[in-house]
N, C-alpha and C. Protein backbone atom coordinates (compact mmCIF):
# COMPACT_ATOMS: atom_id res chain seq x y z
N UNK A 1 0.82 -1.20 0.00
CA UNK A 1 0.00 0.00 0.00
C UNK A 1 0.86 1.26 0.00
N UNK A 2 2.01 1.32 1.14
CA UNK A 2 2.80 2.07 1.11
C UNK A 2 3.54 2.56 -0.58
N UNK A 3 3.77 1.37 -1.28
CA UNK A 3 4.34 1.49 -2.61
C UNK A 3 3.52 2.55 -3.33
N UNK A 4 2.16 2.42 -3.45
CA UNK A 4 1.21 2.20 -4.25
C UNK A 4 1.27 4.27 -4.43
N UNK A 5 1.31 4.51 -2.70
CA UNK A 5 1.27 6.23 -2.37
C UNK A 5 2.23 6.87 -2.95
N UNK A 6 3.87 5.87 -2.66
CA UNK A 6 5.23 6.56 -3.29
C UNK A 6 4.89 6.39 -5.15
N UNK A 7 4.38 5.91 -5.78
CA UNK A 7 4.51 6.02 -7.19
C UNK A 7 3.15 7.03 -7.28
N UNK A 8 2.20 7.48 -6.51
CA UNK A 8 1.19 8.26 -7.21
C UNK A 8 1.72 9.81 -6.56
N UNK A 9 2.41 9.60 -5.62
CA UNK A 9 3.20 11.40 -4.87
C UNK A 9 4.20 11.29 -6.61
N UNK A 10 4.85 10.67 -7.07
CA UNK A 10 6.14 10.61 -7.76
C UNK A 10 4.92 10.93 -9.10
N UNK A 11 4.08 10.42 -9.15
CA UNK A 11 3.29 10.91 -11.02
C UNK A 11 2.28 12.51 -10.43
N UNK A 12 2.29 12.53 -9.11
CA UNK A 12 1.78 14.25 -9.21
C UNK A 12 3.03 15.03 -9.62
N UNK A 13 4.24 14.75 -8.68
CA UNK A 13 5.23 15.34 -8.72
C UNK A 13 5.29 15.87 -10.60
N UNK A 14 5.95 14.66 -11.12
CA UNK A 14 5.63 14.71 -12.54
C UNK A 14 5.32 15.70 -13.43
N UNK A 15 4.01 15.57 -13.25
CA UNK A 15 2.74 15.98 -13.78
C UNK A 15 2.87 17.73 -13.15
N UNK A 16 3.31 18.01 -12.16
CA UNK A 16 3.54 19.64 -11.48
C UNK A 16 4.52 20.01 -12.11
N UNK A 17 5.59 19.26 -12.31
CA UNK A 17 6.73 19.91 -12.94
C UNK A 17 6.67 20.25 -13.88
N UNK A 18 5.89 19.14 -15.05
CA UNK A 18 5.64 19.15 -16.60
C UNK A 18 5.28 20.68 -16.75
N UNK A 19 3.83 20.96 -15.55
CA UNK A 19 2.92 21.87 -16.04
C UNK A 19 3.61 22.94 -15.56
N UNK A 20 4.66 22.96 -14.66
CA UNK A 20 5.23 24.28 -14.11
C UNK A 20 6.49 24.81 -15.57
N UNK A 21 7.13 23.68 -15.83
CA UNK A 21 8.03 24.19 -16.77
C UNK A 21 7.19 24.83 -17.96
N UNK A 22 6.48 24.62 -18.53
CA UNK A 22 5.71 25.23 -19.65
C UNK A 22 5.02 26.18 -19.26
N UNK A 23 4.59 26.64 -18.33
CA UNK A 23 4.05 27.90 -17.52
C UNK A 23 5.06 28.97 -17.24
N UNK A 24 6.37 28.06 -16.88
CA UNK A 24 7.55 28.96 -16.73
C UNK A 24 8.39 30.02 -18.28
N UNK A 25 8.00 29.27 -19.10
CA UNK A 25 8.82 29.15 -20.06
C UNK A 25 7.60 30.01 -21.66
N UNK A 26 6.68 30.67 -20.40
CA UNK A 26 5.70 30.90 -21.27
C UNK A 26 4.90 30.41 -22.39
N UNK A 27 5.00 28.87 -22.38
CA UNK A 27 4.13 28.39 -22.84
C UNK A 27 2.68 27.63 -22.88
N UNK A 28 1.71 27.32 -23.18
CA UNK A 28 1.00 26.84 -22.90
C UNK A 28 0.84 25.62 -22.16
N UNK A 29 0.23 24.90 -21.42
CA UNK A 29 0.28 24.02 -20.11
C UNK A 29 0.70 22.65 -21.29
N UNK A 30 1.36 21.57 -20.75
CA UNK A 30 1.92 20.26 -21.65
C UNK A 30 0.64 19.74 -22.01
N UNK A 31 -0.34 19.46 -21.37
CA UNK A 31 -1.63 18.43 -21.70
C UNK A 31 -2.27 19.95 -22.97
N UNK A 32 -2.50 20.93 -22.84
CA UNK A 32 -2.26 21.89 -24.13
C UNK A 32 -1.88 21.36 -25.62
N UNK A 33 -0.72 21.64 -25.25
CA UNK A 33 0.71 21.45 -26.44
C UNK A 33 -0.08 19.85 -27.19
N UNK A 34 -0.27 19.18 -26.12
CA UNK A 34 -0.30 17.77 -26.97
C UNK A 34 -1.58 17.82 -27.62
N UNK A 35 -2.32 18.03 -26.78
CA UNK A 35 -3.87 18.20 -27.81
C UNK A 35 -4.10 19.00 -29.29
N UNK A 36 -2.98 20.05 -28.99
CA UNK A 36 -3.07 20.48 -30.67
C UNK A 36 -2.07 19.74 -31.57
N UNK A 37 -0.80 19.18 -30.84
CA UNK A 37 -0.39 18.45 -31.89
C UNK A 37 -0.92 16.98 -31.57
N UNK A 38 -1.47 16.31 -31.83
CA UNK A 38 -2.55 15.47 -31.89
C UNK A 38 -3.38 16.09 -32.75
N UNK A 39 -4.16 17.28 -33.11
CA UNK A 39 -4.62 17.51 -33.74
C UNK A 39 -4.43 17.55 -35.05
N UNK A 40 -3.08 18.21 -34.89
CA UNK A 40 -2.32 18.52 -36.56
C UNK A 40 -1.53 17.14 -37.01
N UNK A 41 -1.43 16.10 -36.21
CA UNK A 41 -0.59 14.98 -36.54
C UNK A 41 -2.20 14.16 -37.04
N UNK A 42 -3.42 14.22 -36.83
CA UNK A 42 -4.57 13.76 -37.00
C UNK A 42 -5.13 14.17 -38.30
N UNK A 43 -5.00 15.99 -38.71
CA UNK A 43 -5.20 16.08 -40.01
C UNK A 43 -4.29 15.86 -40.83
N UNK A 44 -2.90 15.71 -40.29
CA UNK A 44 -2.01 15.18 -41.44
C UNK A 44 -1.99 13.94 -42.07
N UNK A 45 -2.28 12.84 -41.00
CA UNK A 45 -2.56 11.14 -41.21
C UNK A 45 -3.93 11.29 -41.99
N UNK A 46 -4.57 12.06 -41.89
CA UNK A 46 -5.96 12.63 -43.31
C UNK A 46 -5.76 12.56 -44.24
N UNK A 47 -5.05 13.52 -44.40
CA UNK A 47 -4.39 14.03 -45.93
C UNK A 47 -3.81 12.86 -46.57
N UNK A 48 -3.12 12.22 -45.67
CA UNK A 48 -2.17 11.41 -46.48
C UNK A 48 -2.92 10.09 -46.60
N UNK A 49 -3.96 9.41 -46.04
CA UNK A 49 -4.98 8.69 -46.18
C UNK A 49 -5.97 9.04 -47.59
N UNK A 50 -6.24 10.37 -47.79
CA UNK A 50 -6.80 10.92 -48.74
C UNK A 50 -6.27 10.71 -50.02
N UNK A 51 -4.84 11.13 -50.04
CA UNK A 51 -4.16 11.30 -50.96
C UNK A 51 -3.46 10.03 -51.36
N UNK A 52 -3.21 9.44 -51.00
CA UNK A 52 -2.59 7.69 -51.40
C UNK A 52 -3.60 6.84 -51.87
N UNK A 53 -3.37 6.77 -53.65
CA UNK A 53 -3.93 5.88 -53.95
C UNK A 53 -3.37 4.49 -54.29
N UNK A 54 -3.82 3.34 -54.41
CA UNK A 54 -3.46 2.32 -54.97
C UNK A 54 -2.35 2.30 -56.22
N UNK A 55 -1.34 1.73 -56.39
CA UNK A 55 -0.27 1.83 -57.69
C UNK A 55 -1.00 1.55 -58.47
N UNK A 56 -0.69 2.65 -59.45
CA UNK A 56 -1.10 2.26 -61.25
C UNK A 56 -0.60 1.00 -61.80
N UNK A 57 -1.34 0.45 -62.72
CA UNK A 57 -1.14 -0.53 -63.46
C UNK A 57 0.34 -0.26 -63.44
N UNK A 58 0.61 0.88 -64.35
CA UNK A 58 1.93 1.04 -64.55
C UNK A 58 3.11 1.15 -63.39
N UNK A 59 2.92 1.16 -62.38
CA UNK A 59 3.65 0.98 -61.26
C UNK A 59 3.92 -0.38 -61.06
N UNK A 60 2.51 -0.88 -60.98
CA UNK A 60 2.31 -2.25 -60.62
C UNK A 60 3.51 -3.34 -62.02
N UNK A 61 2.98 -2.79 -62.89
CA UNK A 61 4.47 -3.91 -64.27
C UNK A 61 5.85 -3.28 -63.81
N UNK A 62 5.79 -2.23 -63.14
CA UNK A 62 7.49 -1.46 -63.24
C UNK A 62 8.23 -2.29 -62.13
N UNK A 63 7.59 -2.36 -61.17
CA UNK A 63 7.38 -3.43 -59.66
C UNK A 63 7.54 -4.90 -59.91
N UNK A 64 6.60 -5.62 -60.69
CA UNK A 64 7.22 -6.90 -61.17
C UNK A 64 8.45 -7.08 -61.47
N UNK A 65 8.64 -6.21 -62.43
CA UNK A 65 10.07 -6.40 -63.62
C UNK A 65 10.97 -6.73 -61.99
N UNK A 66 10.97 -5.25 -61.49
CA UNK A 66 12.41 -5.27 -60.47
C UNK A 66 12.40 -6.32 -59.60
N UNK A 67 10.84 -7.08 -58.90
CA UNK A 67 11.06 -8.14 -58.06
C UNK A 67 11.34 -8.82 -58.73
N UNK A 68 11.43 -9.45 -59.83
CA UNK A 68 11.67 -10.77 -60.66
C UNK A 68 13.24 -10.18 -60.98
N UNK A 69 13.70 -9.71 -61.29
CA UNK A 69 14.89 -8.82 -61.37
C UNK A 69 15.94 -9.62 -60.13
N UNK A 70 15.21 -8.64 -59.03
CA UNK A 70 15.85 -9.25 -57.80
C UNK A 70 16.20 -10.65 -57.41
N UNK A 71 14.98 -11.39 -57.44
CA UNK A 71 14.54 -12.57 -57.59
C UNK A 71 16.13 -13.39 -57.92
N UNK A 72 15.96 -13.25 -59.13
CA UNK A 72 16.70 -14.04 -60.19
C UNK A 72 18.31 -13.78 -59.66
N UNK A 73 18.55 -12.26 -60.04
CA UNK A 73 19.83 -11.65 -58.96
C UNK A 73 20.46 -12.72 -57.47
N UNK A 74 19.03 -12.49 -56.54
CA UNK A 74 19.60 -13.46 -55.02
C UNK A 74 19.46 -14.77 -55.71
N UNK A 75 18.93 -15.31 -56.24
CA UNK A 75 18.61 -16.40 -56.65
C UNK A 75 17.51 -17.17 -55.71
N UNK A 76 16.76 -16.20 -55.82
CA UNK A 76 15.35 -16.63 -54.75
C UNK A 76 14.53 -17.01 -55.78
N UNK A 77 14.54 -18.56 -55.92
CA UNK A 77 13.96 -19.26 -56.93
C UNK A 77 12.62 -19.29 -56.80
N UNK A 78 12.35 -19.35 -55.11
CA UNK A 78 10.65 -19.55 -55.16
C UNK A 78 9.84 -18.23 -55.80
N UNK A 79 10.24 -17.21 -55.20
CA UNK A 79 10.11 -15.68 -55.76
C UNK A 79 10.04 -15.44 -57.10
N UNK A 80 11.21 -16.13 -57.95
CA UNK A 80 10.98 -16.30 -59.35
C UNK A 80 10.11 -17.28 -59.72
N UNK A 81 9.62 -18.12 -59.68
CA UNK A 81 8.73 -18.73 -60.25
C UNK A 81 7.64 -18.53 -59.37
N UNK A 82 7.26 -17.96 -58.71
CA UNK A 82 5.75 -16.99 -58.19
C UNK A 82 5.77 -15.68 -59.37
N UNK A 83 6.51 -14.87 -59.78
CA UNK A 83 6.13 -13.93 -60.75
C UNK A 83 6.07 -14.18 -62.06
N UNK A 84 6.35 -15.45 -62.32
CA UNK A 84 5.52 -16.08 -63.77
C UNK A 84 4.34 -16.09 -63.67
N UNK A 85 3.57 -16.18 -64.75
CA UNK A 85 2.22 -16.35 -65.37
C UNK A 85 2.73 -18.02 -65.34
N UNK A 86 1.68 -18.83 -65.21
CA UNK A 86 1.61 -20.15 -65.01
C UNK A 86 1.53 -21.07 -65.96
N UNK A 87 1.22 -20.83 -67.13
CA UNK A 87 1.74 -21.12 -68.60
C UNK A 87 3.65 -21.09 -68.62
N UNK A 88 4.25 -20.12 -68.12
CA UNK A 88 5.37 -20.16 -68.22
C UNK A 88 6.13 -21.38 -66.69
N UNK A 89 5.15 -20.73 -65.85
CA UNK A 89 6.01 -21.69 -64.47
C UNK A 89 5.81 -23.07 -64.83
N UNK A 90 4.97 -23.25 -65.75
CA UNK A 90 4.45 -24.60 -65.67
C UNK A 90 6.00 -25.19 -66.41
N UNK A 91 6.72 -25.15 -67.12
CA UNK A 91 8.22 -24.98 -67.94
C UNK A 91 9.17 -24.96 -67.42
N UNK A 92 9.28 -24.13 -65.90
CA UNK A 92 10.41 -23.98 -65.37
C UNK A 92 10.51 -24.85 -63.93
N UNK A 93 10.65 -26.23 -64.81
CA UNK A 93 11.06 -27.78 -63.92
C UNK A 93 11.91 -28.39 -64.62
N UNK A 94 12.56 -29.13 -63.77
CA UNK A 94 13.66 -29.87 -63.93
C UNK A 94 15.10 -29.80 -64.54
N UNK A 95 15.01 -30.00 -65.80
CA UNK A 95 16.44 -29.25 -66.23
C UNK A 95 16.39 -27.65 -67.17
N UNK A 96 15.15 -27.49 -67.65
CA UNK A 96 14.80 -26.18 -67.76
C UNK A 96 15.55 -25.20 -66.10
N UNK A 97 14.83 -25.97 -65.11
CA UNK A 97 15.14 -25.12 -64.35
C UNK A 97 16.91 -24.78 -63.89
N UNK A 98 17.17 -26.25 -63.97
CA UNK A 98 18.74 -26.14 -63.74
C UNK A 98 19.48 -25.69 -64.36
N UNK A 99 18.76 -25.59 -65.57
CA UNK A 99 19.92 -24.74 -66.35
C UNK A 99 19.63 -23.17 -66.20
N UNK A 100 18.67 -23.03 -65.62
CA UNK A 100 18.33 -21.06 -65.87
C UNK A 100 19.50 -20.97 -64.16
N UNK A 101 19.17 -21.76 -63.57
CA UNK A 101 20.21 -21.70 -62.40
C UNK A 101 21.77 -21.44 -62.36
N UNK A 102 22.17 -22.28 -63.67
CA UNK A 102 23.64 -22.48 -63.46
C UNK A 102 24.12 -21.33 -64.82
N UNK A 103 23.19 -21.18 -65.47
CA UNK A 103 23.33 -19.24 -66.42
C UNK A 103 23.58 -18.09 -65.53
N UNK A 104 22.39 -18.02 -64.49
CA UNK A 104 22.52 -17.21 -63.39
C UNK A 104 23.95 -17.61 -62.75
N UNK A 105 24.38 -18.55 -62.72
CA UNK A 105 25.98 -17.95 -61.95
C UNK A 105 26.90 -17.99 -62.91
N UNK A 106 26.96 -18.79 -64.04
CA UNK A 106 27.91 -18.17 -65.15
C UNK A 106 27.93 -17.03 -65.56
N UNK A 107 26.61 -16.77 -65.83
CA UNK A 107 26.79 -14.90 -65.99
C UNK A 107 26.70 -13.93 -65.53
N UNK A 108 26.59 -14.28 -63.85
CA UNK A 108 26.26 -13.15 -62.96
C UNK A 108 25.19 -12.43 -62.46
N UNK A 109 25.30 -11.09 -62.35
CA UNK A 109 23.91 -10.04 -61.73
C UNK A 109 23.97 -8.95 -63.48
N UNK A 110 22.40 -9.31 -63.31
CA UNK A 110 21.43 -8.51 -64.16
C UNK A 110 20.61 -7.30 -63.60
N UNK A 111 21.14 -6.31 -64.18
CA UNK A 111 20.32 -4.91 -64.00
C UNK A 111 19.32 -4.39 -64.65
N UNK A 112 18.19 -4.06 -64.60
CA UNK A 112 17.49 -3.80 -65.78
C UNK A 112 16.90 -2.42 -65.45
N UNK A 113 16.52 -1.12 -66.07
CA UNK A 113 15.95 -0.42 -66.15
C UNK A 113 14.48 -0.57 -66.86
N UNK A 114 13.61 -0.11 -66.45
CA UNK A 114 11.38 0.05 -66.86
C UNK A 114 11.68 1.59 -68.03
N UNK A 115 12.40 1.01 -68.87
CA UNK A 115 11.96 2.63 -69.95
C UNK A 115 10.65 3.26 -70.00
N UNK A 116 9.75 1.83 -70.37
CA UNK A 116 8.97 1.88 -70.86
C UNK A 116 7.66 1.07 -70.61
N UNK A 117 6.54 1.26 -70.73
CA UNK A 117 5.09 0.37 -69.79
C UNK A 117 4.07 0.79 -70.96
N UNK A 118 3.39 -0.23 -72.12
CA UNK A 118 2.64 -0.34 -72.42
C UNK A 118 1.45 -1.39 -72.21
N UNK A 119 0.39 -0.66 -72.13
CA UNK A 119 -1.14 -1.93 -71.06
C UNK A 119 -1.69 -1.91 -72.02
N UNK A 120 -2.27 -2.79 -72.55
CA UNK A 120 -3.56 -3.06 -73.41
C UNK A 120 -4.44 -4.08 -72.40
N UNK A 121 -5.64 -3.65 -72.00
CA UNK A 121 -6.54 -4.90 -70.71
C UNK A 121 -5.13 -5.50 -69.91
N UNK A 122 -5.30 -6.87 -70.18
CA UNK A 122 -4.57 -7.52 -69.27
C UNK A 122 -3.64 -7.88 -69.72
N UNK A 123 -2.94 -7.57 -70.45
CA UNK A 123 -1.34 -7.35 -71.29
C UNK A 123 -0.68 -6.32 -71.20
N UNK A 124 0.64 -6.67 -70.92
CA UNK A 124 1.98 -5.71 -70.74
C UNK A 124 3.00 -5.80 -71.26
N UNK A 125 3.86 -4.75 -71.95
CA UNK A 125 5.11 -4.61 -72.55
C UNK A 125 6.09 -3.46 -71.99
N UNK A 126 6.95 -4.47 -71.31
CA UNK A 126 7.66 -3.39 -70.26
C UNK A 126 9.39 -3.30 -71.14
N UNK A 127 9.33 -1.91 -71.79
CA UNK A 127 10.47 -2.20 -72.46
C UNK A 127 12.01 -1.70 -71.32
N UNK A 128 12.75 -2.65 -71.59
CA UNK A 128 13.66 -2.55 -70.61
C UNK A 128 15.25 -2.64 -70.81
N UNK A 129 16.13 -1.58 -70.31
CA UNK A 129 17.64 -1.43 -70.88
C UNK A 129 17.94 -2.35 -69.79
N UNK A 130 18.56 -3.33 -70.19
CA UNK A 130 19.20 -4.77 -69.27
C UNK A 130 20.79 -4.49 -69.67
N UNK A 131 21.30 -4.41 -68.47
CA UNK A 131 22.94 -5.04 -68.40
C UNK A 131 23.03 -5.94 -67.71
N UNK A 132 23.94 -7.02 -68.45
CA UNK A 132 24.31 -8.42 -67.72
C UNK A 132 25.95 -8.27 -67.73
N UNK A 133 26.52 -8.71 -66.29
CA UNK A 133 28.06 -8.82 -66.37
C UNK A 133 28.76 -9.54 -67.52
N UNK A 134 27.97 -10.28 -67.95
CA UNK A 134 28.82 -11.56 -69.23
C UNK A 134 28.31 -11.18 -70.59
N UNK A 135 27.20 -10.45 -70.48
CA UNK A 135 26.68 -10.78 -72.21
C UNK A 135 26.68 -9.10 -72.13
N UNK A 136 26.68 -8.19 -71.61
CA UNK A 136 26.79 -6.70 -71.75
C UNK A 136 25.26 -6.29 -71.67
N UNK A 137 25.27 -5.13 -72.44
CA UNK A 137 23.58 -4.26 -72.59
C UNK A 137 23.15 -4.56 -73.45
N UNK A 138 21.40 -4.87 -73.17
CA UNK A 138 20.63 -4.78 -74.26
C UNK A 138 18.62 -4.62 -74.33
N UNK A 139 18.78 -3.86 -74.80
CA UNK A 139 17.10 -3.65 -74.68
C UNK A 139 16.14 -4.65 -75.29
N UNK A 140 15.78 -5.08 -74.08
CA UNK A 140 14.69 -6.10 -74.20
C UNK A 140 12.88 -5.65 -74.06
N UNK A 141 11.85 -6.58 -74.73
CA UNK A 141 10.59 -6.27 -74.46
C UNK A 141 10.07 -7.67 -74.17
N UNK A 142 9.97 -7.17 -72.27
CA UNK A 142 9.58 -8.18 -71.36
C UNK A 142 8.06 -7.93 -71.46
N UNK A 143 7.26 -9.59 -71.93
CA UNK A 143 5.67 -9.35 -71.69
C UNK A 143 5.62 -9.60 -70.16
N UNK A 144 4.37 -9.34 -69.70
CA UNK A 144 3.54 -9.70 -68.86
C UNK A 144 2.27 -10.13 -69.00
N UNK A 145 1.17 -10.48 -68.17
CA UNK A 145 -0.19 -10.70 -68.11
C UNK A 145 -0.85 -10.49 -66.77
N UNK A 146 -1.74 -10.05 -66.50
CA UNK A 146 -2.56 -9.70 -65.72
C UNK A 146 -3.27 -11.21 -64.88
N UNK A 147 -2.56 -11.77 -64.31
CA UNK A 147 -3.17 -12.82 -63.54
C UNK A 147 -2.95 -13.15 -61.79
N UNK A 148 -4.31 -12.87 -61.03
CA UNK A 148 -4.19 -12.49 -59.99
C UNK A 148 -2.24 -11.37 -59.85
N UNK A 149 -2.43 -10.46 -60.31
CA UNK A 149 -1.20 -9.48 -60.08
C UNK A 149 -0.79 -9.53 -61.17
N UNK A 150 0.25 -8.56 -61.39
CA UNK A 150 1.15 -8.68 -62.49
C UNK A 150 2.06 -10.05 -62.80
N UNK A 151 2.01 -10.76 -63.71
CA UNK A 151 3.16 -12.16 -63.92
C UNK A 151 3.76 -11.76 -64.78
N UNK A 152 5.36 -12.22 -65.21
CA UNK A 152 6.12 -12.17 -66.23
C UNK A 152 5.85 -13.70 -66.83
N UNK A 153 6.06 -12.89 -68.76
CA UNK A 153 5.26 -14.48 -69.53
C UNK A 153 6.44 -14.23 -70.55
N UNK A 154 6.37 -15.62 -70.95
CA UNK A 154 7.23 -15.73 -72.30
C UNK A 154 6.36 -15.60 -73.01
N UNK A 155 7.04 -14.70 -73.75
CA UNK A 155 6.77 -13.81 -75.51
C UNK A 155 6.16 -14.99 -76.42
N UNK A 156 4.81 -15.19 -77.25
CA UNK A 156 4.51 -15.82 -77.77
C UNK A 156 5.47 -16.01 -79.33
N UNK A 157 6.04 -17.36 -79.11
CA UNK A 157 6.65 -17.90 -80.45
C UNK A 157 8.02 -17.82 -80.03
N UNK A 158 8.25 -17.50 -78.61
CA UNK A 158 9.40 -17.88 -77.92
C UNK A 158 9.76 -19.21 -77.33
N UNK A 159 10.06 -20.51 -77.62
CA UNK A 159 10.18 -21.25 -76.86
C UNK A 159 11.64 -22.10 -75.85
């Protein structure tokens, strides 16, 4: 019980000082101060609730490219074959796969730049300046398709 008195004398104490220093110092009392900023930290989390919309399509293909990018880079295989379209994942087993594996370390890390984002419905052409450590630069046009999210697809008549 005794405890209970020393921690509520110690949160008046507190609480007197708070309100004496801001009284001292000519400012408005602390429980004051916080209520207006609370206020302005309240219409700001507004605004910015207001103002944030969902990524554009075109965000959304620019975003694929680089996770599949990455992907491939760490060699986070599951990651890469989650951003295929499933027509293509369905392909990348067994020695298909082992070999896109053992390219990735013969030739290193791939960089690619999003020049470019054309959408037609649920089709995408993300044209893209690629440097590879072994084979150099070259501008490629990576499709996509619109299935649950953006997927990267092989180019029809590519096999």
């Amino acid at each position: 019980m005794a405890s209970r008195r020393v921690l509520t004398v110690i949160g008046a104490i507190l609480v007197t000082a708070g309100l004496s220093a801001a009284c001292s110092r000519g400012g408005a009392p602390v429980a004051e101060e916080t209520a207006a900023q609370s206020t302005q930290t309240s219409a700001a989390e507004a605004t910015t609730l207001t103002t944030t919309a969902a990524p554009s399509d075109d965000d959304q293909v620019r975003e694929t490219v680089m996770a599949f990018q990455q992907a491939y880079n760490t060699q986070n295989w599951d990651a890469y074959l989650e951003l295929m379209c499933p027509s293509w994942r369905a392909q990348y087993t067994g020695p298909v796969m082992d070999m896109t594996k053992k390219t990735r370390i013969d030739q290193g890390l791939t960089t690619m730049t999003v020049d470019s984002v054309q959408i037609v419905g649920d089709e995408a052409t993300a044209t893209v300046d690629a440097q590879n450590e072994m084979l150099g630069r070259k501008t490629l046009d990576l499709k996509l398709v619109r299935e649950d999210g953006w997927r990267m697809c092989m180019p029809s008549g590519v096999q």
